[in-house]
N, C-alpha and C. Protein backbone atom coordinates (compact mmCIF):
# COMPACT_ATOMS: atom_id res chain seq x y z
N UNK A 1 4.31 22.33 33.06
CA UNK A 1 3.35 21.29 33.39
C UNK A 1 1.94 21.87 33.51
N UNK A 2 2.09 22.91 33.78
CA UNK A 2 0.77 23.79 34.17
C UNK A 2 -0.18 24.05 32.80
N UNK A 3 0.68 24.29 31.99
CA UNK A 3 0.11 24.48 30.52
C UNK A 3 -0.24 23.81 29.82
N UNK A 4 0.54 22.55 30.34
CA UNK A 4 0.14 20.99 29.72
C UNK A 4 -1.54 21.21 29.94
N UNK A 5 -1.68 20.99 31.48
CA UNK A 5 -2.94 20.29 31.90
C UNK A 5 -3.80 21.33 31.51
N UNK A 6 -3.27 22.80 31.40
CA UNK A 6 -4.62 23.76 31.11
C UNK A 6 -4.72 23.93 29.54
N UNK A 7 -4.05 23.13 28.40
CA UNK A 7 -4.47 22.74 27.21
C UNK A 7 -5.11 21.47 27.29
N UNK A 8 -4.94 20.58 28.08
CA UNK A 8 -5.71 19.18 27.65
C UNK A 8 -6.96 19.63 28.02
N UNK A 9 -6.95 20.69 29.06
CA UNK A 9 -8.72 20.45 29.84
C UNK A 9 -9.31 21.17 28.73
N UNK A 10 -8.89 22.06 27.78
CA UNK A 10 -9.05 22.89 27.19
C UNK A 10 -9.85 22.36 25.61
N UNK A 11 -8.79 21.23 25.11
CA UNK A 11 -9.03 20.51 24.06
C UNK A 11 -10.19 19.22 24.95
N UNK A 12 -10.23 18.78 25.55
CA UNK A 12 -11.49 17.90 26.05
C UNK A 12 -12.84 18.74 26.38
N UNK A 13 -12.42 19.54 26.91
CA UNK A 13 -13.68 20.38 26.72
C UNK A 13 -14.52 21.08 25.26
N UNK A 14 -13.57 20.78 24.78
CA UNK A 14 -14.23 21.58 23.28
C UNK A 14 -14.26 20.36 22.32
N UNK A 15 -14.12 19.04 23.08
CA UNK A 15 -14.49 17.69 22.23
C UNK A 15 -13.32 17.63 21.03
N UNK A 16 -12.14 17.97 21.42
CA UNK A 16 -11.27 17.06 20.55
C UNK A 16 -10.21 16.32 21.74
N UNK A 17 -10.41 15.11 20.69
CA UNK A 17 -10.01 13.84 21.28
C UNK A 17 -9.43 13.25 20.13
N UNK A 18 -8.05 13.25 19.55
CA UNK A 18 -7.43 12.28 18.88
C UNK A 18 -8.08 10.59 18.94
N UNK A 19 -8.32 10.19 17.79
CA UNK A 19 -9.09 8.93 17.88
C UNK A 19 -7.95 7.83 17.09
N UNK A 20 -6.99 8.57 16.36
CA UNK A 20 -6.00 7.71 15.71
C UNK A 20 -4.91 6.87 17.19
N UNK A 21 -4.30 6.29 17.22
CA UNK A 21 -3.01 5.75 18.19
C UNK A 21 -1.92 6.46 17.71
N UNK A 22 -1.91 6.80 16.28
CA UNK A 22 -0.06 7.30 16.02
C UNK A 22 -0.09 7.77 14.70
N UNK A 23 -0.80 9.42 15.30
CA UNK A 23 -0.80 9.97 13.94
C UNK A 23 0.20 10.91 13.44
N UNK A 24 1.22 10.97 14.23
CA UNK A 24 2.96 11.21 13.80
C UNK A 24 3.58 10.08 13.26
N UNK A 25 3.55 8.90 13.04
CA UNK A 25 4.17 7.94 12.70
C UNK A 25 5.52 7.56 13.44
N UNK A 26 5.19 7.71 14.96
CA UNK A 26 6.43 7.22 15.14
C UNK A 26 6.42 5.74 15.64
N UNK A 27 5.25 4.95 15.57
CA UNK A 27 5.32 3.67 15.61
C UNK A 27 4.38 2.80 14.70
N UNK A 28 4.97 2.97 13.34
CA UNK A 28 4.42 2.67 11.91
C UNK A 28 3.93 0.81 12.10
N UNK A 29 5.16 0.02 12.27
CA UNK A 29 4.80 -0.95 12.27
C UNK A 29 3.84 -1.89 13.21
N UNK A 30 3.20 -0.74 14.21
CA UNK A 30 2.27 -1.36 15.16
C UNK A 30 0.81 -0.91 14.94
N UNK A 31 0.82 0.30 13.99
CA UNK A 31 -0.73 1.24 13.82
C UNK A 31 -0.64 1.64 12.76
N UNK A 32 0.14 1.64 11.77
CA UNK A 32 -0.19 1.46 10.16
C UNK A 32 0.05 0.29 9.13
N UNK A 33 -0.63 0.02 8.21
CA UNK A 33 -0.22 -1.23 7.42
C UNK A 33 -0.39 -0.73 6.09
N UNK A 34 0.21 -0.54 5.09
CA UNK A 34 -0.21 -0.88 3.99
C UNK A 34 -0.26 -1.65 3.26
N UNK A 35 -1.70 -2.25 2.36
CA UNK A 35 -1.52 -3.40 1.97
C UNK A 35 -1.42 -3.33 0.40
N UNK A 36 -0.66 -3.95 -0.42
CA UNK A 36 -0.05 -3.76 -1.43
C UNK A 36 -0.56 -4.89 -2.33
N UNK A 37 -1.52 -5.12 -3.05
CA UNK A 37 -1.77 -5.85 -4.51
C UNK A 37 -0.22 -6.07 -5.19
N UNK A 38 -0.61 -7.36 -6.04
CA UNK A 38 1.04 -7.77 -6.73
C UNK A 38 1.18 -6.76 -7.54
N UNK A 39 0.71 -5.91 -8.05
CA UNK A 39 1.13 -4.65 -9.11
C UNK A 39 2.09 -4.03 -7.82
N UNK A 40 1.61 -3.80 -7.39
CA UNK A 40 2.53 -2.78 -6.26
C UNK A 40 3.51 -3.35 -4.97
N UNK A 41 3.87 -4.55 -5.38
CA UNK A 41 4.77 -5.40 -4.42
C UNK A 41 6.38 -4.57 -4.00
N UNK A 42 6.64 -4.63 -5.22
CA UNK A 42 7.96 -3.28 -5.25
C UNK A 42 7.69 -2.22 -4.68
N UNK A 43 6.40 -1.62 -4.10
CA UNK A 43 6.67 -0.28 -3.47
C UNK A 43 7.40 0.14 -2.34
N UNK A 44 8.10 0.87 -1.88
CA UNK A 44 8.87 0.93 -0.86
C UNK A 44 7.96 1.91 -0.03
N UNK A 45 7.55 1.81 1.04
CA UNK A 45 6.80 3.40 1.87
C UNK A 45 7.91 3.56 2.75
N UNK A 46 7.96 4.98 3.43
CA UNK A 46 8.75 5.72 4.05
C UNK A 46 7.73 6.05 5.22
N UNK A 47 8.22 6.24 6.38
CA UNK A 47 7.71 7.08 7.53
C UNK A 47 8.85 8.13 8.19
N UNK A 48 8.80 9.32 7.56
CA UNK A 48 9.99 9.93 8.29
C UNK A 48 9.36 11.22 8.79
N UNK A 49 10.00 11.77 9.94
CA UNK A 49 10.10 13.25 10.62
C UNK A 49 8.18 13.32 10.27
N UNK A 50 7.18 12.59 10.92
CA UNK A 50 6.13 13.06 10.68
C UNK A 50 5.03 12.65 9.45
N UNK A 51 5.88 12.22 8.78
CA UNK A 51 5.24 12.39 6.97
C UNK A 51 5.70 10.44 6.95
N UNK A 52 4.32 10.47 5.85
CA UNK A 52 3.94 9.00 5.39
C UNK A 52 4.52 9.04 3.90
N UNK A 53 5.47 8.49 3.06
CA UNK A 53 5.47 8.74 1.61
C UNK A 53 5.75 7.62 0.90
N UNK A 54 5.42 7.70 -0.51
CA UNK A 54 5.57 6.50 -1.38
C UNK A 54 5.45 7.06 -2.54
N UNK A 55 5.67 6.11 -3.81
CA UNK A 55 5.40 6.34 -4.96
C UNK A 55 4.73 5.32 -6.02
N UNK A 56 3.93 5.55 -6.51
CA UNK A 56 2.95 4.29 -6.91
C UNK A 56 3.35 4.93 -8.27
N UNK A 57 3.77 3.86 -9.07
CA UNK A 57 4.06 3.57 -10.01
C UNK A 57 2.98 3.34 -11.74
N UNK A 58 1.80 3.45 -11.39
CA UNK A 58 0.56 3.10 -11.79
C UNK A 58 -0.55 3.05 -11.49
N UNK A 59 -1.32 3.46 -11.68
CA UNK A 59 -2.96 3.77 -11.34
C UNK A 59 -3.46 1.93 -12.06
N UNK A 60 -4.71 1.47 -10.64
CA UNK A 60 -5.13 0.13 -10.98
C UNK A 60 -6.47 0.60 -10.15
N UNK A 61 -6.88 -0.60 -9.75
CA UNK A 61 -8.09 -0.74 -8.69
C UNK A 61 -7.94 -0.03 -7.36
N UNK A 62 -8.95 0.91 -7.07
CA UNK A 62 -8.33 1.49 -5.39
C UNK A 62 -7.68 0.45 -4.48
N UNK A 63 -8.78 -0.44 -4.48
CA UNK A 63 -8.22 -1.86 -3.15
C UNK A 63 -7.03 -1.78 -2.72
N UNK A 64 -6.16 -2.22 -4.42
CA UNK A 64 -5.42 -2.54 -4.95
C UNK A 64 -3.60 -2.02 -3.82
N UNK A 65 -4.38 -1.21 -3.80
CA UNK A 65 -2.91 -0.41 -3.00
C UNK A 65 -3.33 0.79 -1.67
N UNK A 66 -3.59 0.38 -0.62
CA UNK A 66 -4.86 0.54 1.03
C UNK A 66 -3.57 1.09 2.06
N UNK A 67 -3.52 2.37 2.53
CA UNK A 67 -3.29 2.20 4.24
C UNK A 67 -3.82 2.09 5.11
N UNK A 68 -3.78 1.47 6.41
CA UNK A 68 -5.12 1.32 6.68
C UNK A 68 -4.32 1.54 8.67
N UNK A 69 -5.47 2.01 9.46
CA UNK A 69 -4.89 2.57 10.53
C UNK A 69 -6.30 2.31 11.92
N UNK A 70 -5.82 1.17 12.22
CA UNK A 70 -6.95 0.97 13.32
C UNK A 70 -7.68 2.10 14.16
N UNK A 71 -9.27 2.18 14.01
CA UNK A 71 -9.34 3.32 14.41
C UNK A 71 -11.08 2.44 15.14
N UNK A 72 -11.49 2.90 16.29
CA UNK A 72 -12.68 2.22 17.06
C UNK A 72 -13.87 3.49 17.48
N UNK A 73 -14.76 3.41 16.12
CA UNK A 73 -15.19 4.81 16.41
C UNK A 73 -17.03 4.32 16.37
N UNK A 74 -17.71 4.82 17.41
CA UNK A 74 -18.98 4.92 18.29
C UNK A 74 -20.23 4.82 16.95
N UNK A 75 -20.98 3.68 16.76
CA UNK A 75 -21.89 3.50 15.71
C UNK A 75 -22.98 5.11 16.10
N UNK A 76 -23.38 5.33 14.85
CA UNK A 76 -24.56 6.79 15.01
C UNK A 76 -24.08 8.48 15.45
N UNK A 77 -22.51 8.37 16.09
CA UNK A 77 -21.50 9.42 16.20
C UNK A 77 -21.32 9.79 14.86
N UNK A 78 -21.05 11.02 14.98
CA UNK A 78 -20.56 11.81 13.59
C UNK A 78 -18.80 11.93 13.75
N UNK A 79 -18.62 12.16 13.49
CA UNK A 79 -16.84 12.13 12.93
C UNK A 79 -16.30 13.20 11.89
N UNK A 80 -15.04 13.70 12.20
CA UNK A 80 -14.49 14.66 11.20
C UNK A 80 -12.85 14.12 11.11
N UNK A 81 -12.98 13.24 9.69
CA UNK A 81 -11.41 13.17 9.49
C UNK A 81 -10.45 14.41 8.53
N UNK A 82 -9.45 14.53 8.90
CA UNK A 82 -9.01 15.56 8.82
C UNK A 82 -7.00 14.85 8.16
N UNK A 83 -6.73 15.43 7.31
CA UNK A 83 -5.36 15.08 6.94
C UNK A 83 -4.22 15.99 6.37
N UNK A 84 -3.60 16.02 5.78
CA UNK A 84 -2.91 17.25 5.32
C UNK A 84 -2.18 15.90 4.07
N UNK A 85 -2.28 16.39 2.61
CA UNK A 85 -1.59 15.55 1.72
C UNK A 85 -0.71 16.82 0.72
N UNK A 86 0.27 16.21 0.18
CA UNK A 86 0.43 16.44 -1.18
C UNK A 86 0.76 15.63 -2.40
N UNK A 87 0.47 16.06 -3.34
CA UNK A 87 -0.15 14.79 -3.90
C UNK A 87 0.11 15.25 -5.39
N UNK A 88 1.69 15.19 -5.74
CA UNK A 88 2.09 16.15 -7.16
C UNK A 88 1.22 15.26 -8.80
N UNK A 89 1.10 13.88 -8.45
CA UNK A 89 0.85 12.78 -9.75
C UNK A 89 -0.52 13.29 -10.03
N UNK A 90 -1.46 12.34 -10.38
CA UNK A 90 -2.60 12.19 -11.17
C UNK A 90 -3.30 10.86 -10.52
N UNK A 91 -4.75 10.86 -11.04
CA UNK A 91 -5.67 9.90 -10.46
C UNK A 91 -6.12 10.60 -9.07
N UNK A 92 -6.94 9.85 -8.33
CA UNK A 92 -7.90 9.80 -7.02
C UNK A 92 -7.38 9.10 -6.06
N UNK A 93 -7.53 10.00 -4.96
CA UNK A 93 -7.17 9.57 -3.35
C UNK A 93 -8.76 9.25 -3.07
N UNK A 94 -9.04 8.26 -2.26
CA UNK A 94 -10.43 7.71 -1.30
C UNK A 94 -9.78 7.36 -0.17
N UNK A 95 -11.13 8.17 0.76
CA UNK A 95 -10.94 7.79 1.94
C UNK A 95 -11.72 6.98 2.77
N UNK A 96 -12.01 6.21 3.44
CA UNK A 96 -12.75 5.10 3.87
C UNK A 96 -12.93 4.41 5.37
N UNK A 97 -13.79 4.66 5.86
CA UNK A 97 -14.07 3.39 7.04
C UNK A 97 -14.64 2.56 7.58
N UNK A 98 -14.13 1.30 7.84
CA UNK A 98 -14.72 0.16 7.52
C UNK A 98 -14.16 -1.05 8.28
N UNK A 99 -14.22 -2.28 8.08
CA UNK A 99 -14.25 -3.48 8.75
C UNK A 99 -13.00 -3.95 7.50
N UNK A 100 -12.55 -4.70 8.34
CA UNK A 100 -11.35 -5.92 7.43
C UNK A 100 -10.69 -6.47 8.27
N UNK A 101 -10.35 -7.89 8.38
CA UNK A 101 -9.26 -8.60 8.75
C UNK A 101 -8.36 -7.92 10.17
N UNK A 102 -7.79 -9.22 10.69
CA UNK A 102 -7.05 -8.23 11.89
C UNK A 102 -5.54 -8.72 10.94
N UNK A 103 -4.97 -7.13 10.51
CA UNK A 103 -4.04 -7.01 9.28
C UNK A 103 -2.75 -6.81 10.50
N UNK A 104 -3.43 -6.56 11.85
CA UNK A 104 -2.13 -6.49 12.73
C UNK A 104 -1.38 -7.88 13.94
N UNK A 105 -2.42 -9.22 13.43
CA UNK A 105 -1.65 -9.88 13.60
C UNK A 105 -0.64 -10.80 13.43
N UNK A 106 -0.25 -11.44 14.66
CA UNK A 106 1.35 -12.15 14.22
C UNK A 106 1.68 -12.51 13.14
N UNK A 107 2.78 -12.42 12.19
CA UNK A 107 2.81 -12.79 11.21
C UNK A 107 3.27 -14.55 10.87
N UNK A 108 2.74 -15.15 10.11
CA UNK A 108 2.78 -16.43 10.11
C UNK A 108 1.53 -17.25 10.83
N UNK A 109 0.83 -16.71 11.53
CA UNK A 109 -0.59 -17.02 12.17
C UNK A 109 -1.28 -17.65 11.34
N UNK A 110 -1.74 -18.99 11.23
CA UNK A 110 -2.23 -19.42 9.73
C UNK A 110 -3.93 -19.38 10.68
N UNK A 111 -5.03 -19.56 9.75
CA UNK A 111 -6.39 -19.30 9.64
C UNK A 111 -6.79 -20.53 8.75
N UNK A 112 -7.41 -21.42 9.77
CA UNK A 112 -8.03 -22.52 9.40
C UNK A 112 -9.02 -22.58 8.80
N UNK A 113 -8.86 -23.68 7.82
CA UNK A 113 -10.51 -23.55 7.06
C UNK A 113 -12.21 -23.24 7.53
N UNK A 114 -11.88 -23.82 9.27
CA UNK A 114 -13.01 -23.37 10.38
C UNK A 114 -13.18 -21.66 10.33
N UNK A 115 -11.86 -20.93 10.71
CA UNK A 115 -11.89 -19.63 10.81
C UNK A 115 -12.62 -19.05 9.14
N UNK A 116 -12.06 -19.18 8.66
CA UNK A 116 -11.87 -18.51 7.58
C UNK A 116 -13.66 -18.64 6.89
N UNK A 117 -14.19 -19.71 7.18
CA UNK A 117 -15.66 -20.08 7.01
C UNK A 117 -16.42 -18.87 7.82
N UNK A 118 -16.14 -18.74 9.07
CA UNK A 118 -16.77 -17.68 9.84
C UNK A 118 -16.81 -15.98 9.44
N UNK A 119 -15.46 -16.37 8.82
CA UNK A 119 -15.10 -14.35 8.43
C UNK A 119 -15.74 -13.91 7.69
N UNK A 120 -16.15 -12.72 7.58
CA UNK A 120 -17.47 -12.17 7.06
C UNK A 120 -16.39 -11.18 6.06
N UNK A 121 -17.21 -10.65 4.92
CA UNK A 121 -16.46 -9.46 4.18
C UNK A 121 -16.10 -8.25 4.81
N UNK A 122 -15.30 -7.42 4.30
CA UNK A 122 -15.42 -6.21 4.83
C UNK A 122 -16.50 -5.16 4.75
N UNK A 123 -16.55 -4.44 5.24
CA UNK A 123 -18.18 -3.46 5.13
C UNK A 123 -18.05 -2.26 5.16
N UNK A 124 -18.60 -1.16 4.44
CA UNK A 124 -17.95 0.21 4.96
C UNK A 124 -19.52 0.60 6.02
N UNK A 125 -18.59 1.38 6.92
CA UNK A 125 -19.28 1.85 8.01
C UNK A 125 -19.24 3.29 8.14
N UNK A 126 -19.88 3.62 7.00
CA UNK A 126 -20.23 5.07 5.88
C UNK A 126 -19.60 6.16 6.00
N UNK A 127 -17.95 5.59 5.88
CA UNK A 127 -17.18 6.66 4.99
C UNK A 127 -16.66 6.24 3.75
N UNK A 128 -16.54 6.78 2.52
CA UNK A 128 -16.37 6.26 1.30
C UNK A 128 -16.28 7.67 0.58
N UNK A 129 -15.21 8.29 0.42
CA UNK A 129 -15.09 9.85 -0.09
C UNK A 129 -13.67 9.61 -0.65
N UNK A 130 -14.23 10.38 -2.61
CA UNK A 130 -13.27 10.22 -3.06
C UNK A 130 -12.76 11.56 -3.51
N UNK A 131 -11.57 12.25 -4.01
CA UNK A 131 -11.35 13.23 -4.51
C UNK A 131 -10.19 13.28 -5.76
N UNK A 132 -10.39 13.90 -6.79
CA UNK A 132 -9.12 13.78 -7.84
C UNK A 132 -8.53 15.24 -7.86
N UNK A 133 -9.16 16.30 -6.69
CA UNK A 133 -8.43 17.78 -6.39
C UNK A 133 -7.18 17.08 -6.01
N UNK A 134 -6.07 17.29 -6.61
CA UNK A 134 -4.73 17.28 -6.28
C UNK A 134 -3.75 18.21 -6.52
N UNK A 135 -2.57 18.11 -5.94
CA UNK A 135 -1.37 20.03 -5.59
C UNK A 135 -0.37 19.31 -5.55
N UNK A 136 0.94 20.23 -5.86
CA UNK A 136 2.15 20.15 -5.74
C UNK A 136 2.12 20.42 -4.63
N UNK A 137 1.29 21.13 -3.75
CA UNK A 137 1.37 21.80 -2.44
C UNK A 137 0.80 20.89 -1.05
N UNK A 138 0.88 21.09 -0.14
CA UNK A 138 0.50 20.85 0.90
C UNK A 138 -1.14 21.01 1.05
N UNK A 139 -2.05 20.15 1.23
CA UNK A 139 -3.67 20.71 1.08
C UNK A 139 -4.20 20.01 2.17
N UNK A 140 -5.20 20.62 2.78
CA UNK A 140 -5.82 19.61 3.78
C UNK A 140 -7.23 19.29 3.30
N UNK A 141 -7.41 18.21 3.40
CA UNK A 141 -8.74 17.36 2.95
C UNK A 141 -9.46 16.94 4.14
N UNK A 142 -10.77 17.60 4.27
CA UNK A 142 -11.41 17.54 5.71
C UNK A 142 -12.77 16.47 5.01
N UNK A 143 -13.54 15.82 5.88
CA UNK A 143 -14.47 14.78 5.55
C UNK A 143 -15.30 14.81 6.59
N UNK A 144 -16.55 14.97 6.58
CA UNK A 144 -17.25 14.36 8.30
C UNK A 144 -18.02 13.43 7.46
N UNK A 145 -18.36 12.54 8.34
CA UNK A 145 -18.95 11.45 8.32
C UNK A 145 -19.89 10.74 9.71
N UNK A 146 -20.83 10.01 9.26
CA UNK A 146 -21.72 9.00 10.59
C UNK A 146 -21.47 7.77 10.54
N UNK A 147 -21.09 7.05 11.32
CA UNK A 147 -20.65 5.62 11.62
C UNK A 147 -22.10 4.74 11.55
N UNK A 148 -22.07 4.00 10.50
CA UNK A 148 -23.21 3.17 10.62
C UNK A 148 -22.97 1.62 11.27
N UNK A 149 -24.35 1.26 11.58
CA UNK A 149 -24.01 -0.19 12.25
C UNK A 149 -23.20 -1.23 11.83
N UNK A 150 -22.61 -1.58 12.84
CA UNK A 150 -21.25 -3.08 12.62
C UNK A 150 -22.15 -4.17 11.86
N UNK A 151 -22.35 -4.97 11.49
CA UNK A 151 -22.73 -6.27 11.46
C UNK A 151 -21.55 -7.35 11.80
N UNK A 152 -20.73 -7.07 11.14
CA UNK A 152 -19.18 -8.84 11.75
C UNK A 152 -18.64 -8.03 12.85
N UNK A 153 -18.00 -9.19 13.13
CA UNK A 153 -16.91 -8.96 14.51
C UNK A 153 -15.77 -8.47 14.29
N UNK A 154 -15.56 -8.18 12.48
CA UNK A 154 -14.08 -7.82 12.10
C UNK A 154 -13.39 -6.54 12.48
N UNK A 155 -12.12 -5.98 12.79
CA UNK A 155 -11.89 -4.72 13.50
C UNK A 155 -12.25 -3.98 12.55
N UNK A 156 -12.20 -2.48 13.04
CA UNK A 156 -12.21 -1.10 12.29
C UNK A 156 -11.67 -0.12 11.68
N UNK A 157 -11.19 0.21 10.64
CA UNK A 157 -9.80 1.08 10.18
C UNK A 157 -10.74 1.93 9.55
N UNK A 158 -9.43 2.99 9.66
CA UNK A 158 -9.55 4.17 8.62
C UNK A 158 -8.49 3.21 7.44
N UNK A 159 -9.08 3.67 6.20
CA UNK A 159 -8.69 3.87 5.62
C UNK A 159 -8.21 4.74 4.22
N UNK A 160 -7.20 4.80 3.67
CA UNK A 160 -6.70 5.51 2.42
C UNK A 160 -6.51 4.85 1.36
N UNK A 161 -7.26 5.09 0.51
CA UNK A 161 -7.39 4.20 -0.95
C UNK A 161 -6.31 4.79 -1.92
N UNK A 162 -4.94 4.13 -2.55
CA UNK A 162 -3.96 5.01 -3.34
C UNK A 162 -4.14 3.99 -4.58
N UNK A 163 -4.74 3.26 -4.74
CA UNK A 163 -4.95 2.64 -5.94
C UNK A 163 -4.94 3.38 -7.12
N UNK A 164 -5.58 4.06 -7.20
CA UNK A 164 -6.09 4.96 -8.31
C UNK A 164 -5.18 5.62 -8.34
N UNK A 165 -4.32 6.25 -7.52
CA UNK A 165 -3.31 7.49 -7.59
C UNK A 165 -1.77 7.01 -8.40
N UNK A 166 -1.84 7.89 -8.95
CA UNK A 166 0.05 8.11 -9.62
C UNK A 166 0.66 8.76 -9.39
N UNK A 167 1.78 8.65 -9.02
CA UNK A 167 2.88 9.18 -8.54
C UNK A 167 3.60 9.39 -7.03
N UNK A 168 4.18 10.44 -6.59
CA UNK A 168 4.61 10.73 -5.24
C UNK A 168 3.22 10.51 -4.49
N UNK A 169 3.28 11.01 -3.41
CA UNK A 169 2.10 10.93 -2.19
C UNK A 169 2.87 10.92 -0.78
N UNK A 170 2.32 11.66 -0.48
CA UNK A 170 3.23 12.54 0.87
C UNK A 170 1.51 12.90 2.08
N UNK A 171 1.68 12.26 3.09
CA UNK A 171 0.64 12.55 3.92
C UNK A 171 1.28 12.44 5.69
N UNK A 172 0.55 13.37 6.18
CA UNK A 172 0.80 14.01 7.33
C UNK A 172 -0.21 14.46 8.27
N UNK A 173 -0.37 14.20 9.64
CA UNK A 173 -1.27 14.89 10.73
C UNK A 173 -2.57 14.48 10.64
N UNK A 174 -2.14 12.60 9.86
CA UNK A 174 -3.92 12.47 9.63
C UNK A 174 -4.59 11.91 11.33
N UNK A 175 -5.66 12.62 10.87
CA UNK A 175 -6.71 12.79 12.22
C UNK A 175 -8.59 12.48 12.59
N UNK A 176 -8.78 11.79 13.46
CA UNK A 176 -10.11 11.75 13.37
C UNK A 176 -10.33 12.51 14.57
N UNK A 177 -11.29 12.55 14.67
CA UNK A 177 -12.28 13.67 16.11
C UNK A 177 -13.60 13.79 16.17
N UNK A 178 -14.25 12.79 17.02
CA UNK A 178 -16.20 13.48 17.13
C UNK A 178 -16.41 14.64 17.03
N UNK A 179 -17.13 14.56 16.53
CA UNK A 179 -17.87 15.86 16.46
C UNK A 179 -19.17 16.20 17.36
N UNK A 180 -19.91 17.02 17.68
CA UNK A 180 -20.81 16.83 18.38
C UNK A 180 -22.38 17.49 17.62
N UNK A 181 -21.93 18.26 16.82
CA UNK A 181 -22.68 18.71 15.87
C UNK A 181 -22.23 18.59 14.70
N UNK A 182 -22.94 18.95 13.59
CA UNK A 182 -22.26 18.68 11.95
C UNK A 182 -22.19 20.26 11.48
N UNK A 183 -21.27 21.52 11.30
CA UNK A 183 -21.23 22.61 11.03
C UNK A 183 -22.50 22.96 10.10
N UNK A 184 -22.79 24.04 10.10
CA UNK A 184 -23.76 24.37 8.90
C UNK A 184 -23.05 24.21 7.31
N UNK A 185 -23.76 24.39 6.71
CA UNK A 185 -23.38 23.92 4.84
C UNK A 185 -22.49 22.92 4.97
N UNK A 186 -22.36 22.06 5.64
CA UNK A 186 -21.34 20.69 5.71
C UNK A 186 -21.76 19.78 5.23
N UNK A 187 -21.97 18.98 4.31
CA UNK A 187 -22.47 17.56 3.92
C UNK A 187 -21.45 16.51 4.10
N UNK A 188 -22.53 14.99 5.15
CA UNK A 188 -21.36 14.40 5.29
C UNK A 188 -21.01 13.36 3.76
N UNK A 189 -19.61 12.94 4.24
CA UNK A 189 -19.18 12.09 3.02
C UNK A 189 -18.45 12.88 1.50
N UNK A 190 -18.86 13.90 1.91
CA UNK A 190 -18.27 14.82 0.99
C UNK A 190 -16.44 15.25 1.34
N UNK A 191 -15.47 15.25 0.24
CA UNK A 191 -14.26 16.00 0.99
C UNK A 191 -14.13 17.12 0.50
N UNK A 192 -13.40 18.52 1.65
CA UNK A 192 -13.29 19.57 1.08
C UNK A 192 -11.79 19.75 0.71
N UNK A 193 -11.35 20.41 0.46
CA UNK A 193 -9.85 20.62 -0.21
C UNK A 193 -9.67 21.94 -0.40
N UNK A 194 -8.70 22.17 1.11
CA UNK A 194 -8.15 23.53 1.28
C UNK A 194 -6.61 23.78 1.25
């Protein structure tokens, strides 16, 4: 217990703070969604022992095929998302954060022509980083980014763009964390791939 509390004081002090709810996946259907275009209706995703996986069948529009993972992060804060993929197919992974729909409620909830008049588009809230570096291997793809101003009331996700991507896709330990400074030679919006 002792070690517990003298790692948490340890990691709060040095400003990491998990910003995801459930970035082990052990409660998929409450803090991840993926949303699937009719090309990709048949996809089956997996959440097992840690790891997110699927297989996309075809490269289309990014939109097209989205995970998306509620995440409530401080307008003008800098941010470092952080993931671990492998990624054996072809095409581009994007990563993204932004405004859309509340994708986590009740299902059957209908949205009246009143509502639906009010809802504003989605917006990115300046993360938008794409990469076509892809491995048979395990790679981690690091990103910092600055949260720009809200304009709608719509919630906030991270998201993962697999539209573009073919084949397997295997992701794990994805993570956000303020930052408090931006490292030297770091540009944000850029991803690196280690």
């Amino acid at each position: 217990m002792k070690l517990f509390i003298a790692l948490s004081m340890i990691f709060i002090a040095s400003g990491y703070c998990e910003l995801l709810s459930d970035p082990k996946f052990k409660k998929p259907e409450s803090n991840w969604h993926l949303r699937k275009g009719k090309e990709y209706k048949n996809i089956k995703e997996t959440y097992k022992k840690g790891e997110f996986t699927l297989n996309s069948p075809a490269p289309s529009s990014r939109i097209y095929l989205c995970l998306y993972a509620e995440a409530n992060l401080t307008e003008g804060e800098i941010y470092k998302l952080q993931v671990e993929v492998k990624t054996p197919g072809s095409g581009a992974i994007s990563y993204g954060y932004g405004t859309y729909g509340d994708i986590f409620a009740p299902k059957g909830k209908k949205r009246t022509k009143k509502t639906r008049s009010k809802e504003t588009k989605g917006e990115n809230l300046g993360l938008l980083a794409a990469t076509d570096e892809l491995s048979t291997n395990w790679k981690t793809h690091t990103c910092y980014f600055k949260v720009k101003p809200k304009k709608s009331d719509l919630n906030t996700y991270l998201k993962v763009f697999l539209g573009e991507y073919m084949g397997e896709f295997k992701m794990r330990n994805p993570s956000i964390t303020k930052v408090d400074n931006l490292p030297t030679s770091v540009k944000l919006g850029i991803i690196d791939v280690q």
